[in-house]
Protein backbone atom coordinates (compact mmCIF):
# COMPACT_ATOMS: atom_id res chain seq x y z
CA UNK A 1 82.25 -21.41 -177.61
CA UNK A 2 84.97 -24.10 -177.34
CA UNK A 3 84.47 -27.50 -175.46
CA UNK A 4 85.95 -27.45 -172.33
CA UNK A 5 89.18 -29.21 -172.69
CA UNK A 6 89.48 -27.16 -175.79
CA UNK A 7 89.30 -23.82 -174.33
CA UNK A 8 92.74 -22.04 -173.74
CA UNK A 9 91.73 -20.11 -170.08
CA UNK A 10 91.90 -23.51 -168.94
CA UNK A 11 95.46 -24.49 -170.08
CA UNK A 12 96.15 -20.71 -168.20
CA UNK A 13 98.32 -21.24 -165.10
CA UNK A 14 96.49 -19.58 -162.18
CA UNK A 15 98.29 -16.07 -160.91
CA UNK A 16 101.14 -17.27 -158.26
CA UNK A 17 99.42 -15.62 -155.31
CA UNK A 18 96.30 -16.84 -156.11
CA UNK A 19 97.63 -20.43 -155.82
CA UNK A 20 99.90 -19.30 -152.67
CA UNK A 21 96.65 -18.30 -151.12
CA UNK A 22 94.42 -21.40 -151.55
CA UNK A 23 97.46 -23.60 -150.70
CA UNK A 24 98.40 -21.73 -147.16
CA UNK A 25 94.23 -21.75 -146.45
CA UNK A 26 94.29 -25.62 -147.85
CA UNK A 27 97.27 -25.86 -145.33
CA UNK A 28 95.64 -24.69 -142.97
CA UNK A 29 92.86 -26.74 -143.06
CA UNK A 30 94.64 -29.51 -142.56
CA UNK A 31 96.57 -28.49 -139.22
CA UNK A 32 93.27 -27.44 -137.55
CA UNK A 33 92.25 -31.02 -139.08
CA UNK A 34 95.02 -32.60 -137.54
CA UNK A 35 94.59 -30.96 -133.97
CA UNK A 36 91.09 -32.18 -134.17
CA UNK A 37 91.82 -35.43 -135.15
CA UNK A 38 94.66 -35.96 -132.41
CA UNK A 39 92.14 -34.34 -129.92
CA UNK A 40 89.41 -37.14 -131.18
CA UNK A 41 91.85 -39.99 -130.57
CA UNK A 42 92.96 -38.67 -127.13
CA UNK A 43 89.17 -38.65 -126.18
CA UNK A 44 87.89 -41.95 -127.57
CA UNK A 45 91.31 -43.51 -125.80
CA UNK A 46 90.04 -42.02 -122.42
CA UNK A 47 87.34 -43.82 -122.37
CA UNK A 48 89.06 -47.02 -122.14
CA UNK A 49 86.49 -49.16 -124.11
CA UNK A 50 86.53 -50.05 -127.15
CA UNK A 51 85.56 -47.75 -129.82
CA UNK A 52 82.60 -48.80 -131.86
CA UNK A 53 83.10 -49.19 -136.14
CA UNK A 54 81.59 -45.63 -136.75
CA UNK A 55 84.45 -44.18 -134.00
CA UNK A 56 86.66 -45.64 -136.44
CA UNK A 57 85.21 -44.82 -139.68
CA UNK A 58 85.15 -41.05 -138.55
CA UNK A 59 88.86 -41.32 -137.30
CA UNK A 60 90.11 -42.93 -140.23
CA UNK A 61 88.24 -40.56 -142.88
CA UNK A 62 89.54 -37.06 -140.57
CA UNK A 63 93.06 -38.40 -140.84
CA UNK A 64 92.78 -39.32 -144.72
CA UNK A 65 90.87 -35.47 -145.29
CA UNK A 66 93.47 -34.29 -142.84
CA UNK A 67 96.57 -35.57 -144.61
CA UNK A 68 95.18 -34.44 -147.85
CA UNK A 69 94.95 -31.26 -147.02
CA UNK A 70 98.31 -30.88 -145.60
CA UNK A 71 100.12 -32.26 -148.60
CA UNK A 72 98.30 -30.49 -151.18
CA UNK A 73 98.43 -27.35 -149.23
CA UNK A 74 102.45 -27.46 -149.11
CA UNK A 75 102.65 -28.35 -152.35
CA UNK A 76 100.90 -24.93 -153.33
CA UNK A 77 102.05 -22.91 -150.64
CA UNK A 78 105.88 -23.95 -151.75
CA UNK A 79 105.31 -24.17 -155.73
CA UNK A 80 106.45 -27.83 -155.32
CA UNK A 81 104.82 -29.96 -158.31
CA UNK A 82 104.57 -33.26 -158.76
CA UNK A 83 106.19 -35.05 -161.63
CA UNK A 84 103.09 -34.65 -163.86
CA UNK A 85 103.00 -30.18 -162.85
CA UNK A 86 100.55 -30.30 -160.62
CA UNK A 87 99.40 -30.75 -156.99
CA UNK A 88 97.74 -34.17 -157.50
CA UNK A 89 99.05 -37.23 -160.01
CA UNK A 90 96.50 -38.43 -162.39
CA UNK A 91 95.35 -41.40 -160.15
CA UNK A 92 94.93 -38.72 -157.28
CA UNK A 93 92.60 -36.32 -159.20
CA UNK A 94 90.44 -39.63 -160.37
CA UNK A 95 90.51 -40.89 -156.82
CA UNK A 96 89.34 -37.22 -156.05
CA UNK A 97 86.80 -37.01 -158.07
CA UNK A 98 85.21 -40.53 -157.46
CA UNK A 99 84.68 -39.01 -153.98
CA UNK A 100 82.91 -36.42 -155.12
CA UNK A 101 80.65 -38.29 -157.65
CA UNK A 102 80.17 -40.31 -154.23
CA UNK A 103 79.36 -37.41 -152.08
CA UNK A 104 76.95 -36.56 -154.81
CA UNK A 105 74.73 -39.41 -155.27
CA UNK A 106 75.09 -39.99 -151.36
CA UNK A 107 73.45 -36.51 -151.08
CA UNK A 108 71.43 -36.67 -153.67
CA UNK A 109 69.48 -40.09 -153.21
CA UNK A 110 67.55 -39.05 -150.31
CA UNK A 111 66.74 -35.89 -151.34
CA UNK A 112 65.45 -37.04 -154.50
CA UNK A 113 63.71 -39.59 -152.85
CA UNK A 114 61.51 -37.61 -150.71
CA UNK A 115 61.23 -34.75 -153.88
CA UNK A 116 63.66 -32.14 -152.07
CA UNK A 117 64.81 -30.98 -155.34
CA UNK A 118 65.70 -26.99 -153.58
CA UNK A 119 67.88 -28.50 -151.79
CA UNK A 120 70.03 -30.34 -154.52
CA UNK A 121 72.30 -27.30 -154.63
CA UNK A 122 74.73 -29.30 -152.30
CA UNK A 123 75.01 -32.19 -154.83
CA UNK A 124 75.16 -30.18 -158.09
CA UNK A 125 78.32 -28.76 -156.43
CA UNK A 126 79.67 -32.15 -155.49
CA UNK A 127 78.85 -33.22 -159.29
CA UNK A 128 80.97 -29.97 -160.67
CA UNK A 129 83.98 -30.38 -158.70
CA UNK A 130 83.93 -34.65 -159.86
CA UNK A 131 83.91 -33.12 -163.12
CA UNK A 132 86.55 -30.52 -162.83
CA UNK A 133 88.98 -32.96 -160.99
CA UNK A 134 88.11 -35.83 -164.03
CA UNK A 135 89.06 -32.53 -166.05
CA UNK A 136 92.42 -32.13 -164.34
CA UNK A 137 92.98 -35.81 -164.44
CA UNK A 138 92.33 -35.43 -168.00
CA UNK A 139 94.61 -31.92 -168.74
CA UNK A 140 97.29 -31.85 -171.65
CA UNK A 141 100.65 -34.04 -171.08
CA UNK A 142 103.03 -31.83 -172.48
CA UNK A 143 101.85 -29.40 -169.98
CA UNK A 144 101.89 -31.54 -167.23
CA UNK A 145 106.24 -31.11 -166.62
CA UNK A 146 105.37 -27.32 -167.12
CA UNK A 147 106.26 -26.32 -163.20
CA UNK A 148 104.59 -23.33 -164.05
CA UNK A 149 101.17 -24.94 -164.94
CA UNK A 150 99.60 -25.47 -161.19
């Protein structure tokens, strides 16, 4: 079997409805996101004190999942492709994936910690998509102006 970054299913572009699907579910996401997030600000602003540093923390992170989700989900709903053929620049899919190595060892430490190890399934998943967005960080540049290759 070849390496991964050798193996030619992964150069494959994914089947156009396939991608149209995950997009308008990715999209959304993000405008039930967005409601929620709105909805969260309206509440926390009628209470007329103010909000404590975790109110803020959980705003801030909604509205940076919730934007991501919107603008990757158009991009794949509309076949609209960045520069570099794909939903994500390089620097996106790194930035990606450093949250999910995150979300991994976040999950992972305490579980590990108090010998959980059935329930690691959580961060093993966290740890595959790091890799696979580190892979499409990482995916061939002459394919990358290829508007076919999302």
């Amino acid at each position: 079997m070849l390496p991964a970054t050798q193996d030619p299913a992964i150069d494959k572009p994914a089947p156009a409805w396939m991608v149209r699907a995950v997009g308008g579910l990715l999209f959304c996401c993000g405008i039930a996101l967005l409601v929620f997030v709105v909805w969260f600000a309206y509440r926390v602003a009628l209470l007329g004190k103010t909000p404590q540093l975790a109110v803020l923390v959980i705003e801030v992170i909604s509205a940076a999942i919730t934007a991501f989700c919107l603008f990757v989900g158009y991009r794949l709903v509309f076949k609209r492709p960045n520069r570099h053929g794909s939903a994500l620049p390089p620097v996106g899919w790194y930035a990606l994936g450093s949250m999910f190595v995150l979300l991994a060892i976040g999950t992972a430490a305490p579980l590990l910690w108090t010998a959980q190890y059935s329930e690691l399934t959580g961060s093993l998943c966290a740890a595959v998509f790091a890799a696979w967005c580190f892979l499409a960080a990482k995916r061939n540049p002459e394919k990358r102006g290829d508007p076919s290759a999302l």
